[in-house]
PDB file of N, CA and C in Angstrom:
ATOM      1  N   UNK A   1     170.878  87.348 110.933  1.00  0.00           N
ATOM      2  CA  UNK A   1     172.059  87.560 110.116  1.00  0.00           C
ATOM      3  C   UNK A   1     173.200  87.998 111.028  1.00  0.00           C
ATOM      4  N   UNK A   2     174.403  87.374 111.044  1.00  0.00           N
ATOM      5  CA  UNK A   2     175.283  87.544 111.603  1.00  0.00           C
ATOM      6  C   UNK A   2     176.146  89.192 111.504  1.00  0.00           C
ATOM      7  N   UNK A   3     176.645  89.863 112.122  1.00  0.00           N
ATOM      8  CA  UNK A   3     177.453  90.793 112.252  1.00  0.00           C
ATOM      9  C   UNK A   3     178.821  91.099 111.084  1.00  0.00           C
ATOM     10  N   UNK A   4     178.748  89.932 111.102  1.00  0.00           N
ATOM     11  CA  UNK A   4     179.790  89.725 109.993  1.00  0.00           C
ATOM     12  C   UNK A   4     179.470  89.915 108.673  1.00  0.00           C
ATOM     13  N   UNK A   5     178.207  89.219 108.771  1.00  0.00           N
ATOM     14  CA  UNK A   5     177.479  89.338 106.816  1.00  0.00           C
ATOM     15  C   UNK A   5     177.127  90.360 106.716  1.00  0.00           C
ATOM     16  N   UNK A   6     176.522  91.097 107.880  1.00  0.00           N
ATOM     17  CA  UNK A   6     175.989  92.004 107.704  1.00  0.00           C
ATOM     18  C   UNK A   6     177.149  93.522 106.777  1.00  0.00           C
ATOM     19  N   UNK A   7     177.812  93.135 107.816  1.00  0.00           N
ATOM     20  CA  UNK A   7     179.307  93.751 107.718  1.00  0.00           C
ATOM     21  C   UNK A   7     179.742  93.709 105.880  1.00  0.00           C
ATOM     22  N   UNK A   8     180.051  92.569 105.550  1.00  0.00           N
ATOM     23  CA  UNK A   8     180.528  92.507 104.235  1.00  0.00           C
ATOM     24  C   UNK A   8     179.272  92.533 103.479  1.00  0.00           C
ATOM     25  N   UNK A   9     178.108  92.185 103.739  1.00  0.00           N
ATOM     26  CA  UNK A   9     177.149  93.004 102.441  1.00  0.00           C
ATOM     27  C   UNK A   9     177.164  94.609 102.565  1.00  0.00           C
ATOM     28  N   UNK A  10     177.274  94.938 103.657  1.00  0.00           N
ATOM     29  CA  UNK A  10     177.010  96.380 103.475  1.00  0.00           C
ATOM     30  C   UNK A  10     178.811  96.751 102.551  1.00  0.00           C
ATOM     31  N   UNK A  11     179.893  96.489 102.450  1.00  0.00           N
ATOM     32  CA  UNK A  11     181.147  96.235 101.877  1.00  0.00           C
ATOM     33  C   UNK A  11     180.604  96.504 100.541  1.00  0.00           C
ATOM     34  N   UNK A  12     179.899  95.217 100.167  1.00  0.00           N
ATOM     35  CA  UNK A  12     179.615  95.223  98.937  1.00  0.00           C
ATOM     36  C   UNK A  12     178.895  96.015  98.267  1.00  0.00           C
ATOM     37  N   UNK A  13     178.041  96.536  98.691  1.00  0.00           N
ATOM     38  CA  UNK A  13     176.963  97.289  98.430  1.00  0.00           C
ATOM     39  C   UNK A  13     177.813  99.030  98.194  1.00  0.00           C
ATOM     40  N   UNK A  14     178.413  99.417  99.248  1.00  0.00           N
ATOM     41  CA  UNK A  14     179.258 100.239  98.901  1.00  0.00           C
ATOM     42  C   UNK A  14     180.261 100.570  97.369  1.00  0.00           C
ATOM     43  N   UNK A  15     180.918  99.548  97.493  1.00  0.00           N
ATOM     44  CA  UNK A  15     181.343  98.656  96.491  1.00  0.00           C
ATOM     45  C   UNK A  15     180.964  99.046  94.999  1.00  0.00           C
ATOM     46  N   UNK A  16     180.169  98.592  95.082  1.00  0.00           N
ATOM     47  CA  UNK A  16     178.945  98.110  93.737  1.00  0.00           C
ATOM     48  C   UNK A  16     179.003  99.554  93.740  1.00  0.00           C
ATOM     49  N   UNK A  17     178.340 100.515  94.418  1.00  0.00           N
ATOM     50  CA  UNK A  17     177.977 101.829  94.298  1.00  0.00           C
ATOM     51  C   UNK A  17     179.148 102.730  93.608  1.00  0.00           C
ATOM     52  N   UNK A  18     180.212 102.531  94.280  1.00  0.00           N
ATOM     53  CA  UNK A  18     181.327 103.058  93.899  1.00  0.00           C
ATOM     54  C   UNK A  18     181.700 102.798  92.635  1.00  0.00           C
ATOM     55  N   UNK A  19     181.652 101.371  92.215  1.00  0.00           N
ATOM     56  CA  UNK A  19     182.069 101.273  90.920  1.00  0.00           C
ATOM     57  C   UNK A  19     180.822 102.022  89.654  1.00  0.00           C
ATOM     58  N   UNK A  20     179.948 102.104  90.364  1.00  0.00           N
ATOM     59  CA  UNK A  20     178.457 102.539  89.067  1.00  0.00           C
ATOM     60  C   UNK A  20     179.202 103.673  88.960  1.00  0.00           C
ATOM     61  N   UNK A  21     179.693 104.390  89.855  1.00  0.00           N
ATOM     62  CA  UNK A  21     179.723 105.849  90.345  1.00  0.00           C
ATOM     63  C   UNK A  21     181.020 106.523  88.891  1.00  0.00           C
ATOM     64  N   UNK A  22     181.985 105.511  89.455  1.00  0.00           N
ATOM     65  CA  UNK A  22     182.827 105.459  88.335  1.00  0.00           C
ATOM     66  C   UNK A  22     182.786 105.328  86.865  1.00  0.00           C
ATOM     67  N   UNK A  23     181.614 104.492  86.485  1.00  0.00           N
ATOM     68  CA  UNK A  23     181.348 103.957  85.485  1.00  0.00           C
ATOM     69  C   UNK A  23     180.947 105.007  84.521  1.00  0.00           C
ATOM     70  N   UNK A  24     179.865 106.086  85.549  1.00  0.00           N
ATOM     71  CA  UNK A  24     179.016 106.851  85.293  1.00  0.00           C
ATOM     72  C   UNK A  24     180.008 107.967  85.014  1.00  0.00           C
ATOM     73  N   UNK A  25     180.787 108.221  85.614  1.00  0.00           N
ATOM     74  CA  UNK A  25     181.997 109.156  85.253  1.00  0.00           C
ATOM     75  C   UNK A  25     182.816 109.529  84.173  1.00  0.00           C
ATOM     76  N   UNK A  26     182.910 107.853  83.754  1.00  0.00           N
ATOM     77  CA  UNK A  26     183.794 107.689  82.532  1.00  0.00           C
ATOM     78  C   UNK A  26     182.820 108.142  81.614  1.00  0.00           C
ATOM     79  N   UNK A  27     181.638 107.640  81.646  1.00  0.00           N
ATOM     80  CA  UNK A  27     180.847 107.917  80.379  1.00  0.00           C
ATOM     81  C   UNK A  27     180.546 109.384  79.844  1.00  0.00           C
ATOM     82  N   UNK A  28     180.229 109.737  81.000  1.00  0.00           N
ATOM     83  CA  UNK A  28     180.122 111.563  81.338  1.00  0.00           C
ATOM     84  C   UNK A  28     181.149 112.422  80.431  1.00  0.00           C
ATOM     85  N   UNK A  29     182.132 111.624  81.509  1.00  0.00           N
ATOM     86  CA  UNK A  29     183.933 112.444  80.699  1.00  0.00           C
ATOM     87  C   UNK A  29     184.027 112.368  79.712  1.00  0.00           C
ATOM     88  N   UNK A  30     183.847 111.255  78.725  1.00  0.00           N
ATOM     89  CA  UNK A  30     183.661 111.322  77.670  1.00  0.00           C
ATOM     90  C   UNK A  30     182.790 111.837  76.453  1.00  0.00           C
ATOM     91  N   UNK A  31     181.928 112.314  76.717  1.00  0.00           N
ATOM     92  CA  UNK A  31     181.007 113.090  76.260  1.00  0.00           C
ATOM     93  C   UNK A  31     181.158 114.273  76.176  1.00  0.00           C
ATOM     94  N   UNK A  32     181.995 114.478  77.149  1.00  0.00           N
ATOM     95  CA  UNK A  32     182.086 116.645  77.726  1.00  0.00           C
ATOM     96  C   UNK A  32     183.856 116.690  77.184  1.00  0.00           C
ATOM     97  N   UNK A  33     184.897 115.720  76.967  1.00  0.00           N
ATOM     98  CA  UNK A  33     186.178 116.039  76.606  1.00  0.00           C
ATOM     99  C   UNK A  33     186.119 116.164  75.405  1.00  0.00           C
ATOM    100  N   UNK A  34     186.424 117.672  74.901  1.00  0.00           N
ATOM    101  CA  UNK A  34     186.448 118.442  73.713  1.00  0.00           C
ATOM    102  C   UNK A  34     188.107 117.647  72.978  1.00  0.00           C
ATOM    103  N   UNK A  35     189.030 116.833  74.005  1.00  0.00           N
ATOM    104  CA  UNK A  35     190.411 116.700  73.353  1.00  0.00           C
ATOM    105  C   UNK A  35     190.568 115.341  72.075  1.00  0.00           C
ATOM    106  N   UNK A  36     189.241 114.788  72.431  1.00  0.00           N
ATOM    107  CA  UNK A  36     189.087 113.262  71.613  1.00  0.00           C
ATOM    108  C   UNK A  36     188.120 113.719  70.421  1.00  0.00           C
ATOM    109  N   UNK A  37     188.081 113.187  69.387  1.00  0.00           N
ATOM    110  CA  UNK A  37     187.209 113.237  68.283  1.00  0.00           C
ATOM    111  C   UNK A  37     186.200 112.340  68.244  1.00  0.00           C
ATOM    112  N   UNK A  38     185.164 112.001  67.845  1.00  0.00           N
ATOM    113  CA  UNK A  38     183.947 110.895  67.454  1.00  0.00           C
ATOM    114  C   UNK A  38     184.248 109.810  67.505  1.00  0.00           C
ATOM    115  N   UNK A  39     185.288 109.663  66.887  1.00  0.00           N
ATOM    116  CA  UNK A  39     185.454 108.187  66.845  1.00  0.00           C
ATOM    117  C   UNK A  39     186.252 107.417  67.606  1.00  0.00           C
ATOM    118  N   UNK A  40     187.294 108.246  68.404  1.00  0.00           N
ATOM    119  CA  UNK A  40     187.950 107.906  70.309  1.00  0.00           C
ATOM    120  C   UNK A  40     186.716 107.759  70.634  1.00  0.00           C
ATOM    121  N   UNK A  41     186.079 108.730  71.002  1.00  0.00           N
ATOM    122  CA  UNK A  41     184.870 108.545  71.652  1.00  0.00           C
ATOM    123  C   UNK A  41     183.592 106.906  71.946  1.00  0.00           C
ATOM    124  N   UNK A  42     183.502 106.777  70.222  1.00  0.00           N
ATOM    125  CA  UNK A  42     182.891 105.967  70.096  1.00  0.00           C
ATOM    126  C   UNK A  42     183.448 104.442  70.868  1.00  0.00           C
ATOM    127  N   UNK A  43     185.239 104.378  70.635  1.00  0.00           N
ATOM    128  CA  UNK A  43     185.992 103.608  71.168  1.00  0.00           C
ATOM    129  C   UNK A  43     186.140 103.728  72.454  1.00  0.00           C
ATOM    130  N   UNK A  44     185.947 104.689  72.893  1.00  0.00           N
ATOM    131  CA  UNK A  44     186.038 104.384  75.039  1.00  0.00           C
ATOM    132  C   UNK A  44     184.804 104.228  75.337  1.00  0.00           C
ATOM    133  N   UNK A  45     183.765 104.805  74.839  1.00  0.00           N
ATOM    134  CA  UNK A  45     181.961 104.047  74.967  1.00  0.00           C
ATOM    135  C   UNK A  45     182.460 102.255  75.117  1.00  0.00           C
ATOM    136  N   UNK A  46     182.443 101.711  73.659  1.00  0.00           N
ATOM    137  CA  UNK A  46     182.691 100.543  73.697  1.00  0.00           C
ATOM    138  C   UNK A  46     183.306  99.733  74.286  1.00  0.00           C
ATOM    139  N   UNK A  47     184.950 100.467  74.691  1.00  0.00           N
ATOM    140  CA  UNK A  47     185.585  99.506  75.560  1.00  0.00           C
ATOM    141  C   UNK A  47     185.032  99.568  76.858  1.00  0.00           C
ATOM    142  N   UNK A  48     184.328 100.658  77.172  1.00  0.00           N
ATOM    143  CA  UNK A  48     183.900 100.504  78.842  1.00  0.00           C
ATOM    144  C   UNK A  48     182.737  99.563  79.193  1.00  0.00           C
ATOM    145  N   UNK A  49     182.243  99.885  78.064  1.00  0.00           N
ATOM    146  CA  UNK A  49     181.181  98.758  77.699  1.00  0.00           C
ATOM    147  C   UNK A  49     181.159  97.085  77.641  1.00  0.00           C
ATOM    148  N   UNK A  50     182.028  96.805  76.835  1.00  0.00           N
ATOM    149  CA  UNK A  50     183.075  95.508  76.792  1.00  0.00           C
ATOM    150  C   UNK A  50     183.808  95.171  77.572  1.00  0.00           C
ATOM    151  N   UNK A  51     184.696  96.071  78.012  1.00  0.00           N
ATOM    152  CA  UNK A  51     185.858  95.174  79.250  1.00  0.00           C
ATOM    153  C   UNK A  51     185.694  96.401  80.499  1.00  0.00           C
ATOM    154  N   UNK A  52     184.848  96.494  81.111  1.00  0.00           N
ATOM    155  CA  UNK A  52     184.452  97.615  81.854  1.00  0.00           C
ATOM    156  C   UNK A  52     185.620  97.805  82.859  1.00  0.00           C
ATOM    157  N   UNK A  53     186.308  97.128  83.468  1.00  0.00           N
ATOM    158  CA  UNK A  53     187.225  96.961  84.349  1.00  0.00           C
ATOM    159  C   UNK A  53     188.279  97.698  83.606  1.00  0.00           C
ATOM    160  N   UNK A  54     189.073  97.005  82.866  1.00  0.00           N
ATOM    161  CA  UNK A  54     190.190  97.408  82.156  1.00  0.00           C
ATOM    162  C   UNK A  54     189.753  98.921  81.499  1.00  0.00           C
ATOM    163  N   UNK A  55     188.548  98.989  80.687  1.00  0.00           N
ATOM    164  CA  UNK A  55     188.424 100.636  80.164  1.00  0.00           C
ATOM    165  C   UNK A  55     188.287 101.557  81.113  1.00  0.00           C
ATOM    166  N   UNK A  56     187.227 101.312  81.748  1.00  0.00           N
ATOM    167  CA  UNK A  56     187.456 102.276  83.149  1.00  0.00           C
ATOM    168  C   UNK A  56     188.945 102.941  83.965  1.00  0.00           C
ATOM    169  N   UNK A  57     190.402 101.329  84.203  1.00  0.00           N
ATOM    170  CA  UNK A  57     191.181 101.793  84.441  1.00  0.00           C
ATOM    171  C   UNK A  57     192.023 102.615  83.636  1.00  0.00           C
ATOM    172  N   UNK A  58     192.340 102.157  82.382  1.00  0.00           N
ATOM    173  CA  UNK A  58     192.398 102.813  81.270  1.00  0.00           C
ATOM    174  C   UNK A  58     192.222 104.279  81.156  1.00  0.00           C
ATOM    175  N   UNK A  59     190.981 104.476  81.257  1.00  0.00           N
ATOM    176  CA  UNK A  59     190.368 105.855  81.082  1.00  0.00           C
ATOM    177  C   UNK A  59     191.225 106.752  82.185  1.00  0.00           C
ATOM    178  N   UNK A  60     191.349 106.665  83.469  1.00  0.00           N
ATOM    179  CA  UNK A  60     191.358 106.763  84.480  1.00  0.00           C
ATOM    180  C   UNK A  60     192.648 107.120  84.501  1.00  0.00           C
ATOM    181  N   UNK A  61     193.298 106.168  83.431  1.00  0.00           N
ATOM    182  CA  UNK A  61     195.312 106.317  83.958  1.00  0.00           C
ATOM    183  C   UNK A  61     195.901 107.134  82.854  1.00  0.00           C
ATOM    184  N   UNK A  62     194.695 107.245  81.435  1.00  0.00           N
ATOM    185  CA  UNK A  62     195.226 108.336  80.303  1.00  0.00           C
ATOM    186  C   UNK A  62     194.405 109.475  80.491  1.00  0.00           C
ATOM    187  N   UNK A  63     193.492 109.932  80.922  1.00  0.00           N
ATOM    188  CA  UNK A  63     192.765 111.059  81.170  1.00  0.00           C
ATOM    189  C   UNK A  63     192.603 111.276  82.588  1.00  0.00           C
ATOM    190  N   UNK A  64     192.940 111.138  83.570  1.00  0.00           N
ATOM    191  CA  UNK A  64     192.633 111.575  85.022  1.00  0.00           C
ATOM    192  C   UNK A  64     193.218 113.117  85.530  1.00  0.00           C
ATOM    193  N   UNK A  65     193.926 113.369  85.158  1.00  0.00           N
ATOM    194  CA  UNK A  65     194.285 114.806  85.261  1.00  0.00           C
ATOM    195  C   UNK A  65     192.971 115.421  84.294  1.00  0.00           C
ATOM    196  N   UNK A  66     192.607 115.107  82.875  1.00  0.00           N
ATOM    197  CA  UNK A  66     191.898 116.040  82.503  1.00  0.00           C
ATOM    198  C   UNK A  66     189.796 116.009  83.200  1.00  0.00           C
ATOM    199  N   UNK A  67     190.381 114.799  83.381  1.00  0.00           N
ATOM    200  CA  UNK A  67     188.628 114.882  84.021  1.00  0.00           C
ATOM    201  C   UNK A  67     188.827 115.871  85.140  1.00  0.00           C
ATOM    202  N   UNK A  68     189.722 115.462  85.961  1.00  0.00           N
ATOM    203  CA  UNK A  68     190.258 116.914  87.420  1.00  0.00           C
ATOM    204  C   UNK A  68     189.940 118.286  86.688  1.00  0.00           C
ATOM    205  N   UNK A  69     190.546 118.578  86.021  1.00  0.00           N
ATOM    206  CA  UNK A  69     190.657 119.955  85.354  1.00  0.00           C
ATOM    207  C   UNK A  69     189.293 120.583  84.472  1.00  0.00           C
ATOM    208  N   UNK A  70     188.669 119.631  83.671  1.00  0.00           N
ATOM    209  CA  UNK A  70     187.526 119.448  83.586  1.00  0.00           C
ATOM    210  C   UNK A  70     186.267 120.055  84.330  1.00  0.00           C
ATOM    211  N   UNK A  71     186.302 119.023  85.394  1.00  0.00           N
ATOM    212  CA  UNK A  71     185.434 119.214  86.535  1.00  0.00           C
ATOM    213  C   UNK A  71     185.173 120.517  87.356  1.00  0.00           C
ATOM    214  N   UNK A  72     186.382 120.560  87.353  1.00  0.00           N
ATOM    215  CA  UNK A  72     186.863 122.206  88.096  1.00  0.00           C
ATOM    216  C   UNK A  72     186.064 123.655  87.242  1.00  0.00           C
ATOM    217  N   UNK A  73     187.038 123.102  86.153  1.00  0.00           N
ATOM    218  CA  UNK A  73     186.393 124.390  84.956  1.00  0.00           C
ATOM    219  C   UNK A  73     184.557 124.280  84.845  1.00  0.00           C
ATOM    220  N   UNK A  74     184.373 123.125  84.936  1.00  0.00           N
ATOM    221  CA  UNK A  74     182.822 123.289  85.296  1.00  0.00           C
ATOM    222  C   UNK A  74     182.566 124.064  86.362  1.00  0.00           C
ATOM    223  N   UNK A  75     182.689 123.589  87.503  1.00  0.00           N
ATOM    224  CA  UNK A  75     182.758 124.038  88.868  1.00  0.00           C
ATOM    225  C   UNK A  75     182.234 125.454  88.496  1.00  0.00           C
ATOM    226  N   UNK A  76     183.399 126.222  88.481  1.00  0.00           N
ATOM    227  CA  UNK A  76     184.264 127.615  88.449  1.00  0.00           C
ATOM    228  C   UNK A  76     182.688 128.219  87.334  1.00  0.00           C
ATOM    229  N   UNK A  77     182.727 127.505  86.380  1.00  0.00           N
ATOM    230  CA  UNK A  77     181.807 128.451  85.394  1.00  0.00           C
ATOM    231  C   UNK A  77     180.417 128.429  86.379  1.00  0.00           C
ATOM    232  N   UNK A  78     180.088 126.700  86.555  1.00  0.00           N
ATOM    233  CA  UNK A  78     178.526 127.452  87.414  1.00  0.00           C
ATOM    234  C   UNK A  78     178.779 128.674  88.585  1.00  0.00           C
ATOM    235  N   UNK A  79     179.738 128.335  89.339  1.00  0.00           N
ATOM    236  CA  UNK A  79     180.111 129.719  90.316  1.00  0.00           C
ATOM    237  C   UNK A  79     179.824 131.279  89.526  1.00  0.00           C
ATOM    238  N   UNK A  80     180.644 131.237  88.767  1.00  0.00           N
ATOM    239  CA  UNK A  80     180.152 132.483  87.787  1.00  0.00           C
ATOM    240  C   UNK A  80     178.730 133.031  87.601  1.00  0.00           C
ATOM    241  N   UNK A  81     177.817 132.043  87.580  1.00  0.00           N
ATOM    242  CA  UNK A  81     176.617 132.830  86.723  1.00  0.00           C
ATOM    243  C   UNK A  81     176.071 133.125  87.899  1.00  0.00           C
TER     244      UNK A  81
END
């Protein structure tokens, strides 16, 4: 295998990882954001589900400050105990 393929599968593979990583994020966030009700909810499940690209960015460009803030406040509480 050439240097090169080698090169862009390992790209991809990264890649791929990164996006699960994300995927896995959105779903998360959504589960733990107290600011949406059941049935947002049920609707960013689905769209990430359905148009994974677009909901993901979506998610990402109307909630990205609160997943930050979120995360943190998690953070901060396990530090606590």
């Amino acid at each position: 295998m050439p240097v090169l393929d080698l090169s862009l599968a390992m790209l991809m593979f990264f890649l791929f990882a990164a996006w699960i990583a994300a995927v896995v994020l959105v779903i998360a966030d959504v589960f733990v954001n107290k600011d949406i009700g059941g049935v947002a909810k049920a609707f960013w499940i689905l769209v990430v589900i359905a148009v994974p690209w677009l909901g993901v960015l979506v998610y990402f460009i109307a909630h990205g400050r609160g997943i930050d803030e979120r995360s943190r406040h998690r953070g901060y509480a396990r530090s606590r105990r």
